[in-house]
Protein backbone atom coordinates (compact mmCIF):
# COMPACT_ATOMS: atom_id res chain seq x y z
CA UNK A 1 -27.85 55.40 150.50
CA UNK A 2 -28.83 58.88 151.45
CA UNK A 3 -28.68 60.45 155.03
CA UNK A 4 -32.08 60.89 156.88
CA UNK A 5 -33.72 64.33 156.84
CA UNK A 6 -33.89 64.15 160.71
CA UNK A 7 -30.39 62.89 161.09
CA UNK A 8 -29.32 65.83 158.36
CA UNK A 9 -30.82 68.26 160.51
CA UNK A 10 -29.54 67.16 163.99
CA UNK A 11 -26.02 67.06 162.05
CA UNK A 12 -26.24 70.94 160.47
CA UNK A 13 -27.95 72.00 163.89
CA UNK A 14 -24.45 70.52 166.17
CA UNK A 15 -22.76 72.33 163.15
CA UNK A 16 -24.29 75.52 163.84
CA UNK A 17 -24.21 75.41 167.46
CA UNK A 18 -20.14 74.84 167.33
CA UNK A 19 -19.80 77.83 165.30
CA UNK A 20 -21.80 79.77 167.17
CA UNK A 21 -19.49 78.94 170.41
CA UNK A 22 -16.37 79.35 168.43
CA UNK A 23 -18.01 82.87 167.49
CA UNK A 24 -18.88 83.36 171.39
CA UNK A 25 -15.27 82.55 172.78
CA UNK A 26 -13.38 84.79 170.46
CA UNK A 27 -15.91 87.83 171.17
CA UNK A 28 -15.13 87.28 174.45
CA UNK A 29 -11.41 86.79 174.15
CA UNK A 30 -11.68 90.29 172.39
CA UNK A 31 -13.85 92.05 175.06
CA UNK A 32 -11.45 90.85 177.38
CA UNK A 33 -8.80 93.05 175.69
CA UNK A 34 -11.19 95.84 175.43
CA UNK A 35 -11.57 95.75 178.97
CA UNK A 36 -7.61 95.21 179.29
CA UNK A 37 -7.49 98.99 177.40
CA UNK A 38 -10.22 100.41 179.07
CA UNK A 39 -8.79 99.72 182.41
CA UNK A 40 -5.56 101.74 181.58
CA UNK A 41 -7.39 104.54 179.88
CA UNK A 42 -10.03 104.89 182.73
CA UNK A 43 -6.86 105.20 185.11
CA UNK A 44 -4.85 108.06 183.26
CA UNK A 45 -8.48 109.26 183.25
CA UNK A 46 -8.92 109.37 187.00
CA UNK A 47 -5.36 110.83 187.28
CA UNK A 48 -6.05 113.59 185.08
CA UNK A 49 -9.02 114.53 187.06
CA UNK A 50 -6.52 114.93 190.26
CA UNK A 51 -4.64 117.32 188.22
CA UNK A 52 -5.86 121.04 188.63
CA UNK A 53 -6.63 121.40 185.18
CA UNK A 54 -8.67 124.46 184.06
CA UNK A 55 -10.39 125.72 180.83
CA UNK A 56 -10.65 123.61 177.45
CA UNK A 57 -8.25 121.18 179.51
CA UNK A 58 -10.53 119.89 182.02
CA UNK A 59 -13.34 119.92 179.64
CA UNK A 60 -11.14 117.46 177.65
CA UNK A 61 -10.30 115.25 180.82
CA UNK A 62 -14.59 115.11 181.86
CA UNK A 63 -15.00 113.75 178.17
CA UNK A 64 -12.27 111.39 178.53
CA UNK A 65 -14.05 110.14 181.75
CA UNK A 66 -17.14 110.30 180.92
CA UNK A 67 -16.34 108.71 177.26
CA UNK A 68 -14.40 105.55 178.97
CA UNK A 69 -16.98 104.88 181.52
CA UNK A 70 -19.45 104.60 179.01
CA UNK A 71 -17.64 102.33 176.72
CA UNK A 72 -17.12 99.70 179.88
CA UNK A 73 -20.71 99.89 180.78
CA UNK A 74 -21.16 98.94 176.85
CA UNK A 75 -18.13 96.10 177.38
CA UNK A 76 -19.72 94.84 180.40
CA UNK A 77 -23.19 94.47 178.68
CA UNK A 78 -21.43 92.60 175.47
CA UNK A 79 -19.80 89.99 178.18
CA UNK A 80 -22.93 89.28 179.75
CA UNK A 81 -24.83 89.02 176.51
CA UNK A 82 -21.86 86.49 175.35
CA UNK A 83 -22.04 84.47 178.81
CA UNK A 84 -25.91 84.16 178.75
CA UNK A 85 -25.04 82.75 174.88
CA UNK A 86 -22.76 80.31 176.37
CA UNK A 87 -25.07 79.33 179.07
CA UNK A 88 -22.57 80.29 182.10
């Protein structure tokens, strides 16, 4: 005896929905890292941009800055797109 198309469906549908959450948590376990690197790179950042740095130097150290604050703003948009996904 074969399984009902409606049970089928309800069956590949919980399927999908666990991997989907399995996808979710390890995105965020990995954005949590990210954040874990950012967080040290955006503080030698800051510390460079106490030193009296001049020319090509400082240049360098506003990219750095500029450069790590954008890829948390980017981090911080993934985790919220992977909470509203897990329906926190």
């Amino acid at each position: 005896m074969s399984e009902k198309p409606a049970t089928r469906a309800k069956a590949e549908s919980q399927k999908s929905k666990q991997e989907t959450e399995k996808i979710v948590v390890r995105l965020r376990a990995l954005a949590h890292d990210l954040s874990n690197s950012l967080e040290a790179i955006m503080q030698a950042s800051y510390l460079l941009g106490q030193a009296k740095l001049e020319g090509e130097s400082k240049r360098w150290a506003q990219l750095l800055e500029s450069s790590s604050e954008e890829a948390a703003r980017i981090n911080r948009e993934i985790r919220k797109l992977l909470r509203s996904l897990s329906g926190e």
